[in-house]
N, C-alpha and C. Protein backbone atom coordinates (compact mmCIF):
# COMPACT_ATOMS: atom_id res chain seq x y z
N UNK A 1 36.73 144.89 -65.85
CA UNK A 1 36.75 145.79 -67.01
C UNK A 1 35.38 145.76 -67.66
N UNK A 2 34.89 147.03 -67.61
CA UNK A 2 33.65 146.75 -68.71
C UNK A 2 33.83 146.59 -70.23
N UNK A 3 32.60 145.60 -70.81
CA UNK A 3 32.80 145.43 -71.43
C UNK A 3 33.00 146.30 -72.67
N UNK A 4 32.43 147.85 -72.85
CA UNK A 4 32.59 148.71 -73.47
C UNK A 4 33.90 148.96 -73.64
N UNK A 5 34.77 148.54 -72.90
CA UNK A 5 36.37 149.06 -73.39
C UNK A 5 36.36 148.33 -74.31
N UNK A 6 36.10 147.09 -74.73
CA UNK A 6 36.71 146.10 -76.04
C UNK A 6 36.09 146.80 -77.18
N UNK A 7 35.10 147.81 -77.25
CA UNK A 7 34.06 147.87 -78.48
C UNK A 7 35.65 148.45 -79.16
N UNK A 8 35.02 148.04 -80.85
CA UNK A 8 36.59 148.08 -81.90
C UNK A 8 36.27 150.18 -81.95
N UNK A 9 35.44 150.74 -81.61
CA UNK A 9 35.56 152.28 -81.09
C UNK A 9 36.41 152.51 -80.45
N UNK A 10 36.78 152.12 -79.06
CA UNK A 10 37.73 152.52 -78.41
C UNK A 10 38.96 151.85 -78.40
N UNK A 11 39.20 150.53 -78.84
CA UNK A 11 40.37 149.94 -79.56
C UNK A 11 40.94 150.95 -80.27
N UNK A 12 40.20 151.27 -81.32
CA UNK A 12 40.42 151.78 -82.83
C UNK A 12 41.25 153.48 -82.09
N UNK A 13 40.63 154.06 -81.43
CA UNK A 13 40.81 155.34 -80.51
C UNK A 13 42.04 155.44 -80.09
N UNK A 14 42.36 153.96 -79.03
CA UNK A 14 43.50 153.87 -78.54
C UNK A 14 44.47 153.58 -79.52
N UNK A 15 44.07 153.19 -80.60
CA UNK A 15 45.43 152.42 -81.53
C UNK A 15 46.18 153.86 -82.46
N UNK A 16 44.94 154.72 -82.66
CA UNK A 16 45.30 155.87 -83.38
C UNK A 16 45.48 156.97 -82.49
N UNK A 17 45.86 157.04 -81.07
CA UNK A 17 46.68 157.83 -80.28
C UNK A 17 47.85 157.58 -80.05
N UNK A 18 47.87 156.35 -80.70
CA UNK A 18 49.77 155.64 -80.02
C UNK A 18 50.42 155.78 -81.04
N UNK A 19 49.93 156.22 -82.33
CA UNK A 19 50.82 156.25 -83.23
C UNK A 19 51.10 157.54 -83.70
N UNK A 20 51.73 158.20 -84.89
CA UNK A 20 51.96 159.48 -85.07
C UNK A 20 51.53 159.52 -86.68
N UNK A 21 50.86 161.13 -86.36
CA UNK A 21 49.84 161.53 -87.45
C UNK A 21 50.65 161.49 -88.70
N UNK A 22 49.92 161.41 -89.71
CA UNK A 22 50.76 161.58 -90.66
C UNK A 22 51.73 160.28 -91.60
N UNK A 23 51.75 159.37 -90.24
CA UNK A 23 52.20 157.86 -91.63
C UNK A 23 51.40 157.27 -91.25
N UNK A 24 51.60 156.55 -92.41
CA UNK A 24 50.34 155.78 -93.19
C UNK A 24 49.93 154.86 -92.46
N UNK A 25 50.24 154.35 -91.32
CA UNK A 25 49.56 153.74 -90.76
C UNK A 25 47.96 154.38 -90.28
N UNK A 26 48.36 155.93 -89.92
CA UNK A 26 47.31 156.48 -89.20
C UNK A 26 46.13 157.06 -90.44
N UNK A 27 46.43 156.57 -91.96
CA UNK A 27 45.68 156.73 -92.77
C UNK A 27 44.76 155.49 -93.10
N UNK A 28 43.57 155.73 -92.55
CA UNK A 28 42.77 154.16 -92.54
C UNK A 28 42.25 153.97 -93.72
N UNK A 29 42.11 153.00 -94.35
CA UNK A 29 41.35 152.62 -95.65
C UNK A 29 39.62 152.72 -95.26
N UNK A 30 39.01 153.52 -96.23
CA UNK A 30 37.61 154.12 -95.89
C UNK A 30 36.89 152.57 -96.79
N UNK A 31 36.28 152.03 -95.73
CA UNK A 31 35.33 150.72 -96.91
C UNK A 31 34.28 151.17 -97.60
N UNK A 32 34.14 150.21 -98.14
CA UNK A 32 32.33 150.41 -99.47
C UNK A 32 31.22 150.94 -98.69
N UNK A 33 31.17 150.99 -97.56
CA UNK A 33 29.75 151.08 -96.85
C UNK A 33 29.94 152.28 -96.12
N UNK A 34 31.44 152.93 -96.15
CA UNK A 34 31.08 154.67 -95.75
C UNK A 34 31.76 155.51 -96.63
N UNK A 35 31.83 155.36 -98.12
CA UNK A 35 32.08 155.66 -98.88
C UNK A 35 31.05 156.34 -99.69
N UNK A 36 31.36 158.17 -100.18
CA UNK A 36 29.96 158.68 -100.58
C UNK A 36 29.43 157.57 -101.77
N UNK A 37 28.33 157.48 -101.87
CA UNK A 37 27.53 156.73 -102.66
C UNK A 37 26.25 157.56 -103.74
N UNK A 38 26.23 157.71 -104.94
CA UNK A 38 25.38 158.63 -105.52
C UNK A 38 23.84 157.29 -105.86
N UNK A 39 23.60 157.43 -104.81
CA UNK A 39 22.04 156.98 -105.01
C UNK A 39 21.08 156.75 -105.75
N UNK A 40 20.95 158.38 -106.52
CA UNK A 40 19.97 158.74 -107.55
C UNK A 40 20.61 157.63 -109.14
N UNK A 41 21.59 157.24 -108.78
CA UNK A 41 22.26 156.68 -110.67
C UNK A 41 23.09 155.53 -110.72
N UNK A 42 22.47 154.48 -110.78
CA UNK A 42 23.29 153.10 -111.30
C UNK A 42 24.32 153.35 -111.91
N UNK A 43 25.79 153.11 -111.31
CA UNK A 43 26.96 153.39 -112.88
C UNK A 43 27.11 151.78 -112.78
N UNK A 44 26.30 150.99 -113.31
CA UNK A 44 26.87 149.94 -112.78
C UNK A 44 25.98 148.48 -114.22
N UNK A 45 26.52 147.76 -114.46
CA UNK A 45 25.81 146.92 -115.36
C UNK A 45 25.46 145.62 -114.71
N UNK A 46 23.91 145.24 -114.82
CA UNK A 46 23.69 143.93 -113.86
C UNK A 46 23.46 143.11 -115.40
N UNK A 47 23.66 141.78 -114.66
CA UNK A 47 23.61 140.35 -115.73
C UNK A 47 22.62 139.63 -115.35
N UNK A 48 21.81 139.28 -116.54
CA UNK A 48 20.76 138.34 -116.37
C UNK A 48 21.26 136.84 -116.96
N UNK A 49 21.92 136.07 -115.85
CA UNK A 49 21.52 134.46 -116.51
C UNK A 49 20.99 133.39 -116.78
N UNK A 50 20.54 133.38 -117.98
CA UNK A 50 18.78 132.59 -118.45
C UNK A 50 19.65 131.34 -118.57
N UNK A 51 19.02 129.84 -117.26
CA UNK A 51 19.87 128.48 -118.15
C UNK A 51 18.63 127.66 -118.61
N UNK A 52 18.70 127.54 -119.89
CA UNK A 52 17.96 125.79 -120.33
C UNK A 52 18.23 124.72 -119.41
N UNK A 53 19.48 124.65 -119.18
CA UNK A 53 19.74 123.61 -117.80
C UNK A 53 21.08 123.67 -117.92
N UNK A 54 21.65 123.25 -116.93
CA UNK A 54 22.86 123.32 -116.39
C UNK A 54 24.17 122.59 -117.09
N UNK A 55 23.35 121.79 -118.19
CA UNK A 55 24.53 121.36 -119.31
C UNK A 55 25.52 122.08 -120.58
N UNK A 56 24.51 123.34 -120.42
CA UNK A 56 24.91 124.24 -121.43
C UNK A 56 24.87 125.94 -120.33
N UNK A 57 25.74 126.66 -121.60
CA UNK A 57 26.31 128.37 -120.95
C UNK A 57 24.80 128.43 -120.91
N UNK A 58 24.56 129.63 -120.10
CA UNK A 58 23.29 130.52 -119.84
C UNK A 58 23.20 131.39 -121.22
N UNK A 59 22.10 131.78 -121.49
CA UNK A 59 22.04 133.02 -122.19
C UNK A 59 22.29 134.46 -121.26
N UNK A 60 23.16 135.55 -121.70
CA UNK A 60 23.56 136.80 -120.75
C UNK A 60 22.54 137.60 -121.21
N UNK A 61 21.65 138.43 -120.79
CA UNK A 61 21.66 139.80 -121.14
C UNK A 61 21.57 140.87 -119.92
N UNK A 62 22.30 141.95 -120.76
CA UNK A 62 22.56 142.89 -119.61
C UNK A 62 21.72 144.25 -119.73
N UNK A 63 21.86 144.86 -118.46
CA UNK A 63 21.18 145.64 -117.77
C UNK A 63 22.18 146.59 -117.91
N UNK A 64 22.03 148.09 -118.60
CA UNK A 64 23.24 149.17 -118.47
C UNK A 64 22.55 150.14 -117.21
N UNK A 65 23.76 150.74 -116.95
CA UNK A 65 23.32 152.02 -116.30
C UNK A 65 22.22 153.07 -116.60
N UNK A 66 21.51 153.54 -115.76
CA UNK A 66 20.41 153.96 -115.95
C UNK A 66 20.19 154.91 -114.39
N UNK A 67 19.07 156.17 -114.45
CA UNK A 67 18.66 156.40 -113.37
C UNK A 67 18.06 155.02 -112.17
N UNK A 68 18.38 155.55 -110.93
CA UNK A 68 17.87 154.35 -110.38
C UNK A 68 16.76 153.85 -110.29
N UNK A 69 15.76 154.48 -110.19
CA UNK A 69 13.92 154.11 -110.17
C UNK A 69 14.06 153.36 -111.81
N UNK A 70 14.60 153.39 -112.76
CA UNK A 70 14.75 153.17 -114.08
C UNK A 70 15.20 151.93 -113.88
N UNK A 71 16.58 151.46 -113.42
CA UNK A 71 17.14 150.57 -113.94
C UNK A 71 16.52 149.54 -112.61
N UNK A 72 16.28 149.64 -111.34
CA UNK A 72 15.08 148.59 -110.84
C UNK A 72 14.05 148.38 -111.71
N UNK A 73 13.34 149.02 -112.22
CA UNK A 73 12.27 148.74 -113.28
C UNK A 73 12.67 147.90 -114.16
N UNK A 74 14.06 148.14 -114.80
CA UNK A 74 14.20 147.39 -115.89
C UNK A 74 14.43 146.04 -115.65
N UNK A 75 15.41 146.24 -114.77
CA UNK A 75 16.43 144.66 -114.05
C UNK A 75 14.96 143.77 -113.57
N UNK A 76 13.92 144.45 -112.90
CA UNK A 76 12.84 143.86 -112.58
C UNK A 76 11.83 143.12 -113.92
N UNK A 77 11.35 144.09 -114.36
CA UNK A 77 10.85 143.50 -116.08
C UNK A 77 11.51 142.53 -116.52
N UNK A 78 12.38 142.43 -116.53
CA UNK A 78 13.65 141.68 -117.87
C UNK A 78 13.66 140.35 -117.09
N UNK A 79 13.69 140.01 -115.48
CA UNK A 79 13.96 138.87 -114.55
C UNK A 79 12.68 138.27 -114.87
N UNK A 80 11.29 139.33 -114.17
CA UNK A 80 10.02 138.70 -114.40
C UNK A 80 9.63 138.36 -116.20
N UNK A 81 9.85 138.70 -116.64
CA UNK A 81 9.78 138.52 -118.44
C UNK A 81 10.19 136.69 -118.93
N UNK A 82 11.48 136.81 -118.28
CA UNK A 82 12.63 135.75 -118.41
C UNK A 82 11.80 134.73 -118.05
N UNK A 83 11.64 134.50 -117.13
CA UNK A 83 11.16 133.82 -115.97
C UNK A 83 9.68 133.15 -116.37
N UNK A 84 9.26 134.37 -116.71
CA UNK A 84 7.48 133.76 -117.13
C UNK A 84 7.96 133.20 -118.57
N UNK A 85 8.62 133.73 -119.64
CA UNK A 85 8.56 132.53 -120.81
C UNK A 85 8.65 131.55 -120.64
N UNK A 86 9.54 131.11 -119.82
CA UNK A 86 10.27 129.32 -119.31
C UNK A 86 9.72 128.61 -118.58
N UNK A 87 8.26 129.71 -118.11
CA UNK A 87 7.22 128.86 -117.43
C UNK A 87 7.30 128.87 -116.16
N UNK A 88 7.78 130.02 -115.89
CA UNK A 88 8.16 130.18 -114.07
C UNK A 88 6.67 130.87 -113.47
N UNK A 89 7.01 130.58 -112.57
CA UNK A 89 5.23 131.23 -111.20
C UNK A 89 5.61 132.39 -110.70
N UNK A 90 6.81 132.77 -109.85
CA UNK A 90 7.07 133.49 -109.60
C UNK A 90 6.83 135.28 -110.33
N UNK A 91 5.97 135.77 -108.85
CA UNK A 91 5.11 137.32 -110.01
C UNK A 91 5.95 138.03 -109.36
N UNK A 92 5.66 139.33 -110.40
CA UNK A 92 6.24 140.57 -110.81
C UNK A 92 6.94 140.92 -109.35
N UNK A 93 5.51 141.03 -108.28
CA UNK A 93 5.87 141.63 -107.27
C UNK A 93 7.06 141.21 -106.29
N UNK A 94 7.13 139.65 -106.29
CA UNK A 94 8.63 139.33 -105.50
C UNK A 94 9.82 139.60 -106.20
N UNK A 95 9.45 139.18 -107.25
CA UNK A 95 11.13 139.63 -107.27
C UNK A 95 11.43 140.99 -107.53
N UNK A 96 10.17 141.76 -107.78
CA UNK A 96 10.61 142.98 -107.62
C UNK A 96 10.79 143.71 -105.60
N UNK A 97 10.89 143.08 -104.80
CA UNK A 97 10.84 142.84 -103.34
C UNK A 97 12.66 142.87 -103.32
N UNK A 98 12.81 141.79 -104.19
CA UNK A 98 14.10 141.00 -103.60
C UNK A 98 15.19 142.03 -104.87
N UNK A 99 14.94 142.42 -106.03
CA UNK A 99 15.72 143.17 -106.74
C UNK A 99 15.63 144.46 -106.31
N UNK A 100 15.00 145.11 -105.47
CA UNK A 100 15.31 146.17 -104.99
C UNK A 100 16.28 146.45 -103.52
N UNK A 101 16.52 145.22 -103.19
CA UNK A 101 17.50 144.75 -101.86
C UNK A 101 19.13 145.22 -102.83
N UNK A 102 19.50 144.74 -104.01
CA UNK A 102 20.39 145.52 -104.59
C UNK A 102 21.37 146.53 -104.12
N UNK A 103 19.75 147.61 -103.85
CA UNK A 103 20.41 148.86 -103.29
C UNK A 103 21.32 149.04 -102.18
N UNK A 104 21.31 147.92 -101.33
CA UNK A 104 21.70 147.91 -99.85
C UNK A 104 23.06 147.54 -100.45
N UNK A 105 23.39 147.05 -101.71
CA UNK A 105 24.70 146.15 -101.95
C UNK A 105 25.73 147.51 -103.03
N UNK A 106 25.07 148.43 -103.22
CA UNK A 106 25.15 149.78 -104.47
C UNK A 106 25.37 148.87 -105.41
N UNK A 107 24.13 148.36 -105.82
CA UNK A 107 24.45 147.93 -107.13
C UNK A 107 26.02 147.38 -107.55
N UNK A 108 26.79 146.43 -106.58
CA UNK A 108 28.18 146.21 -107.21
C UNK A 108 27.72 144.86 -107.41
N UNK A 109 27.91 144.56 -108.66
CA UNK A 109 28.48 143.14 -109.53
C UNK A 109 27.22 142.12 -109.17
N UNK A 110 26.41 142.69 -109.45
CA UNK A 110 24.45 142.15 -109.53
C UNK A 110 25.29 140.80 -110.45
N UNK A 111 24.58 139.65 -110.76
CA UNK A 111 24.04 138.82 -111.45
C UNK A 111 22.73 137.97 -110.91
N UNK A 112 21.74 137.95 -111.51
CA UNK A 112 20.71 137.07 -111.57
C UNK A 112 20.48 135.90 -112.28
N UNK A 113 20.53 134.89 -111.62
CA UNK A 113 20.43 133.49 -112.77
C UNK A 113 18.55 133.05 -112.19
N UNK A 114 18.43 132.63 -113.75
CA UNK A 114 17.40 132.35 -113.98
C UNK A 114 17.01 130.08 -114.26
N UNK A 115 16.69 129.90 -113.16
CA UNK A 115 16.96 128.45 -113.22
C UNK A 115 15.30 127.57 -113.07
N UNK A 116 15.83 125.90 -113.46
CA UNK A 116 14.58 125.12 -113.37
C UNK A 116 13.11 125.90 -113.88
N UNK A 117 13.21 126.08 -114.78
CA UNK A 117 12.60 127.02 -115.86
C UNK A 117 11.76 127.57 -115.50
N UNK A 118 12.56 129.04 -114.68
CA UNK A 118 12.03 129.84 -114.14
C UNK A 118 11.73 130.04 -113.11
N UNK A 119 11.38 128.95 -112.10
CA UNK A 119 11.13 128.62 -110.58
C UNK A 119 11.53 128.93 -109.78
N UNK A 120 13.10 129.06 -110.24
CA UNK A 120 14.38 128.65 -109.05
C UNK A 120 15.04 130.64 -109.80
N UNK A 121 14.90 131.76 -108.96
CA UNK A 121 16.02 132.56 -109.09
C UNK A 121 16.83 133.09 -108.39
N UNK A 122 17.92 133.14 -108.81
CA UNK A 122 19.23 133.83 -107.82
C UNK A 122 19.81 134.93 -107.87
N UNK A 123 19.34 135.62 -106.79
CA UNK A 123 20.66 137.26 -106.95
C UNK A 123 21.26 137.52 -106.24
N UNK A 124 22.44 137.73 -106.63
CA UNK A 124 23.73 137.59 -106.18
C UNK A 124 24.40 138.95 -106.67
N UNK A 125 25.47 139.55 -105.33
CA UNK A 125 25.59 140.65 -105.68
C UNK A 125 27.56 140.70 -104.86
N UNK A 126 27.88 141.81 -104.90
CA UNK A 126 29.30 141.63 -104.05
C UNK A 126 29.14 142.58 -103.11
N UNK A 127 28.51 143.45 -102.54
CA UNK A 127 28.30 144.58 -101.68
C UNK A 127 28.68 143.56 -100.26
N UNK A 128 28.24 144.49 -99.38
CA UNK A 128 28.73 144.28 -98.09
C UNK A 128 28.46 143.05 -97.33
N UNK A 129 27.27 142.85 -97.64
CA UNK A 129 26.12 141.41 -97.41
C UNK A 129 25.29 141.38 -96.61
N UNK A 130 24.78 140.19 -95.83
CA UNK A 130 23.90 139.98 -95.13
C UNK A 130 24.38 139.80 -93.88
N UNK A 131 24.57 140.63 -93.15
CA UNK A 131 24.76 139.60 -91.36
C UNK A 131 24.15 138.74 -91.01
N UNK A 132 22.77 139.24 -90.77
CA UNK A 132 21.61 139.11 -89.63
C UNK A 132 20.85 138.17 -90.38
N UNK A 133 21.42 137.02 -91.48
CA UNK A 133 20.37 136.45 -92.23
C UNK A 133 18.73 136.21 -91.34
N UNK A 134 18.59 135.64 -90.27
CA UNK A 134 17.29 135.20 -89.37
C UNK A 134 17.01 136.56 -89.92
N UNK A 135 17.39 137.33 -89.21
CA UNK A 135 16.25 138.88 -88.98
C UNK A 135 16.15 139.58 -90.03
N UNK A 136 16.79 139.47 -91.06
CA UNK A 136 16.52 139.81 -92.50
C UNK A 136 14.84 139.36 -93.03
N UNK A 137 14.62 138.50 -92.58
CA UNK A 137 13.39 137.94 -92.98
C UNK A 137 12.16 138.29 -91.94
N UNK A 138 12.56 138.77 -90.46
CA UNK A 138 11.41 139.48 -90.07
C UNK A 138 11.22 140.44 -90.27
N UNK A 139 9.69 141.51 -90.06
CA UNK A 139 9.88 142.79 -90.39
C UNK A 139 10.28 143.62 -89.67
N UNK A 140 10.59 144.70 -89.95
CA UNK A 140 10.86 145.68 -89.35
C UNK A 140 12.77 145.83 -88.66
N UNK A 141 13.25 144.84 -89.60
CA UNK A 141 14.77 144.70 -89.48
C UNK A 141 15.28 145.38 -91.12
N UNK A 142 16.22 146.76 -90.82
CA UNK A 142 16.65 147.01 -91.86
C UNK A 142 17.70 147.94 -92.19
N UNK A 143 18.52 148.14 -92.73
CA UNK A 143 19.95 148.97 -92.78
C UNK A 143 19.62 150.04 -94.16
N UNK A 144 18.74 150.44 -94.12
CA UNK A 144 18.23 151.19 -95.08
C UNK A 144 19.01 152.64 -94.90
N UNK A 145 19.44 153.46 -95.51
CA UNK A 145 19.60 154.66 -94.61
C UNK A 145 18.20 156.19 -95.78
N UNK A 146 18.65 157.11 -95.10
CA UNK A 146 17.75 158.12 -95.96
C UNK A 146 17.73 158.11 -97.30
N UNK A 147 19.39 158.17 -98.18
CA UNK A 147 18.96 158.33 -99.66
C UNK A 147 18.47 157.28 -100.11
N UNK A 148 18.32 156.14 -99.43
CA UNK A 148 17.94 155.09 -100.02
C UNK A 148 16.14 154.94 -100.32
N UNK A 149 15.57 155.64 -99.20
CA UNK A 149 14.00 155.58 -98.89
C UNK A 149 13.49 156.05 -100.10
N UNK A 150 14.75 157.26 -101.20
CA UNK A 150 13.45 157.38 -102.42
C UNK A 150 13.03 156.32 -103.48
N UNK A 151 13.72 155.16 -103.22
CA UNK A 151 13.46 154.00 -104.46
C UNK A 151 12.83 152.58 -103.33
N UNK A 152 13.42 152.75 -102.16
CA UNK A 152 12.33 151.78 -101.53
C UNK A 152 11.48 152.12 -100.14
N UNK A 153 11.35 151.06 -99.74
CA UNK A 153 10.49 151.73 -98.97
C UNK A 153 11.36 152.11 -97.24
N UNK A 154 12.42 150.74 -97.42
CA UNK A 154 13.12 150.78 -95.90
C UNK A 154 12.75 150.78 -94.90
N UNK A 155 11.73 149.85 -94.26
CA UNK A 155 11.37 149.45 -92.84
C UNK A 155 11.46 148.06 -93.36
N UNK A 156 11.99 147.59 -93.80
CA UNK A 156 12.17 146.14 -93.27
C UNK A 156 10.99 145.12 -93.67
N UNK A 157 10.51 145.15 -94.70
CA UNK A 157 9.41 144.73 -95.46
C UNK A 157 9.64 143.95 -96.31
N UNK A 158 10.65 144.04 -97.06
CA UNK A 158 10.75 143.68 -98.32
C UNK A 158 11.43 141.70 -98.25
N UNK A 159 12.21 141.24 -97.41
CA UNK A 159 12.43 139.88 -97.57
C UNK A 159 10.63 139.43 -96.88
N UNK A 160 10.35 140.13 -95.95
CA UNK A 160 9.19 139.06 -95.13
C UNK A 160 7.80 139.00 -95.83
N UNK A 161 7.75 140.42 -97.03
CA UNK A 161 6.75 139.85 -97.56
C UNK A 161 7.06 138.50 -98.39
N UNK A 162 8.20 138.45 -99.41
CA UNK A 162 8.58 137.81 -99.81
C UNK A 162 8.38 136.01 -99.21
N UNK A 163 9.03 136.01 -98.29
CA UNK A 163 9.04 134.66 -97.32
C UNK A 163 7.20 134.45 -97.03
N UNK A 164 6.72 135.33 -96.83
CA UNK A 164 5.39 134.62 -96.79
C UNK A 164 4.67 134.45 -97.53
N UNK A 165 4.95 135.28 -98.72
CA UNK A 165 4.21 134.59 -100.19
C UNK A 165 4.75 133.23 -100.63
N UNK A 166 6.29 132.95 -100.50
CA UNK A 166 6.66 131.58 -101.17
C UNK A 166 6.50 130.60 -99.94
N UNK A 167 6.32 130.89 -98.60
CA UNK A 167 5.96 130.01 -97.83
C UNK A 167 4.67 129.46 -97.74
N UNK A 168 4.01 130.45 -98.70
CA UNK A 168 2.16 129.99 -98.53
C UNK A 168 2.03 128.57 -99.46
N UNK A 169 3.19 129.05 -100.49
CA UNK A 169 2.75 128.04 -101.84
C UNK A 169 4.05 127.56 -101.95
N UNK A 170 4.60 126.63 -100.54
CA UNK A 170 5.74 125.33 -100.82
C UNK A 170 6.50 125.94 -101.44
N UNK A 171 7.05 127.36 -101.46
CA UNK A 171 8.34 127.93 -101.81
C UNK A 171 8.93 127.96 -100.64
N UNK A 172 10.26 128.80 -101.30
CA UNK A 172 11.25 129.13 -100.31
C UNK A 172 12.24 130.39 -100.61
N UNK A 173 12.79 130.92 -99.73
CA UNK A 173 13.61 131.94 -99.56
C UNK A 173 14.79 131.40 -98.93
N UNK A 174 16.19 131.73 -99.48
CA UNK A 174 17.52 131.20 -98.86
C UNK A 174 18.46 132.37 -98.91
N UNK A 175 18.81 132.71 -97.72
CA UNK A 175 19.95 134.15 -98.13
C UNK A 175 21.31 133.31 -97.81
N UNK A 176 22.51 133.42 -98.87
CA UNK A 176 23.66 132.75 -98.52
C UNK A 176 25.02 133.99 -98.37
N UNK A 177 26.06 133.43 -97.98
CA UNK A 177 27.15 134.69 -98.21
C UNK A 177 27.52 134.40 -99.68
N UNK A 178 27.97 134.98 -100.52
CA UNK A 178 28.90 135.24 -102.18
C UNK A 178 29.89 134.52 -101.63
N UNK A 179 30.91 134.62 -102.40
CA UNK A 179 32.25 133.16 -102.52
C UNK A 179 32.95 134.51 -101.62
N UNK A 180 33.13 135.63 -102.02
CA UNK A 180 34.34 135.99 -101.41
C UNK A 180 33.82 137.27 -100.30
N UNK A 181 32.77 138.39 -100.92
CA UNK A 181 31.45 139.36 -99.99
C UNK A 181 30.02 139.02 -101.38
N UNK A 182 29.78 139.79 -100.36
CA UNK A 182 28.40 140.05 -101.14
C UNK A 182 27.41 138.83 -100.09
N UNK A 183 26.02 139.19 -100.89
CA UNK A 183 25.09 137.89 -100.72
C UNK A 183 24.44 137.51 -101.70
N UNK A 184 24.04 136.30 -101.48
CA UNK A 184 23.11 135.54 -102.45
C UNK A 184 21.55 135.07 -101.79
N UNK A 185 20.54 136.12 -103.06
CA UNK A 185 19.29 135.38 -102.15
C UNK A 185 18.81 134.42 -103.48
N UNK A 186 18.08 133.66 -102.99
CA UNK A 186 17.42 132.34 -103.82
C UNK A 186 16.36 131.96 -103.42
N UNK A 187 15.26 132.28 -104.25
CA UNK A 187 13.58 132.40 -104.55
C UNK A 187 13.60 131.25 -105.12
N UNK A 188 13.02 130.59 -104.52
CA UNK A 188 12.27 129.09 -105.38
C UNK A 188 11.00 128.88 -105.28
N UNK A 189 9.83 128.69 -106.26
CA UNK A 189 8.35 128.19 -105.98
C UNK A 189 8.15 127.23 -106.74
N UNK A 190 7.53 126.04 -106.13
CA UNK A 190 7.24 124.60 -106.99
C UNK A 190 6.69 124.74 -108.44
N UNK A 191 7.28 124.26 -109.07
CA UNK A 191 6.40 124.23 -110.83
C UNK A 191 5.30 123.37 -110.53
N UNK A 192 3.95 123.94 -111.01
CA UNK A 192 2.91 123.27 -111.26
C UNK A 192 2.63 122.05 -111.23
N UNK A 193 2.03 120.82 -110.69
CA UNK A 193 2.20 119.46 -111.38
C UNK A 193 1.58 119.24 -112.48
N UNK A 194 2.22 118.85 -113.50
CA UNK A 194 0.99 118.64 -114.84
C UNK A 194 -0.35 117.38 -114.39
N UNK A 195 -1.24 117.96 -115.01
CA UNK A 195 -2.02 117.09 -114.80
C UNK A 195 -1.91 115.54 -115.76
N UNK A 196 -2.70 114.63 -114.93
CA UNK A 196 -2.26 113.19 -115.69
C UNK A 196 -3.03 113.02 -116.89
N UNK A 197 -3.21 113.07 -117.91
CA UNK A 197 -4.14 112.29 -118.51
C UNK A 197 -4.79 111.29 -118.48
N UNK A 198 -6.71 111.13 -118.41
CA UNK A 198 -6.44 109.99 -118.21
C UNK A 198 -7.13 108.71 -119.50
């Protein structure tokens, strides 16, 4: 048997010829990822969580709906803003790299925590996720489709610049799965050593 008979295409083919049109079996549930999607407009509110440290709640602030080129801008500003008061390294340009990955998730149920004052950030989202974590990070790997190209760029750029800026300077890049979908990426770059006095 070749192996093309198993693809879940012709499963799926055969399973919805054996049955009869019309009950609900033969009515498939349409998922998040071929579901129309309006591109151009965030309806969606992302969370910024700022921690002093992990003994106490975060400070929230949120991100409302907005055009999309708008509310990347903002969600981007507000992370890099956060981040540099508390004394974080991490510039404008990565995490504006890694907050525009979002899009791949439609903006469902964003939070960003802001950790180890500023160094350490996490975004975390519930969309579909990451498969291919390895190849996520080389270039030219990417699930971008057309409406997406007007807010980024979509060839597959955006984790590997990333990974080689925090790999130059003893950072790191970690893509994980969310507790239940989604993914989580996590930007870390070493805090400074203070110098000793002497």
């Amino acid at each position: 048997i070749h192996e093309s008979f198993f693809h879940p295409a012709y499963i799926l083919s055969d399973y919805l010829e054996n049955i009869e049109p019309g009950s609900p079996a033969h009515a498939m549930p349409e998922t998040a990822e071929h579901t129309p999607f309006d591109f151009t407009f965030v309806d969606a509110v992302a969370r910024i969580a700022l921690y002093d440290d992990l003994k106490s709640a975060p400070r929230i602030t949120k991100i409302q709906p907005a055009a999309t080129d708008e509310f990347i801008e903002t969600l981007t500003t507000t992370v890099y803003e956060q981040s540099k008061l508390c004394g974080g390294r991490i510039p404008y340009s990565v995490i504006r790299e890694v907050s525009e990955n979002f899009i791949h998730a439609r903006f469902c149920e964003i939070v960003v925590s802001i950790l180890d004052d500023g160094n350490t950030i996490r975004f975390a989202d519930q969309g579909p996720g990451i498969r291919e974590k390895d190849k996520a990070v080389k270039p030219g790997f990417s699930s971008a489709i057309e409406p997406m190209k007007d807010y980024i760029r979509g060839v597959g750029s955006g984790f590997p610049i990333v990974k080689d800026y925090l790999d130059d300077r003893d950072g790191s890049i970690i893509i994980e799965d969310n507790l239940v979908t989604g993914a989580v990426v996590t930007i870390t770059l070493m805090a400074q050593a203070t110098p000793v006095a002497s």
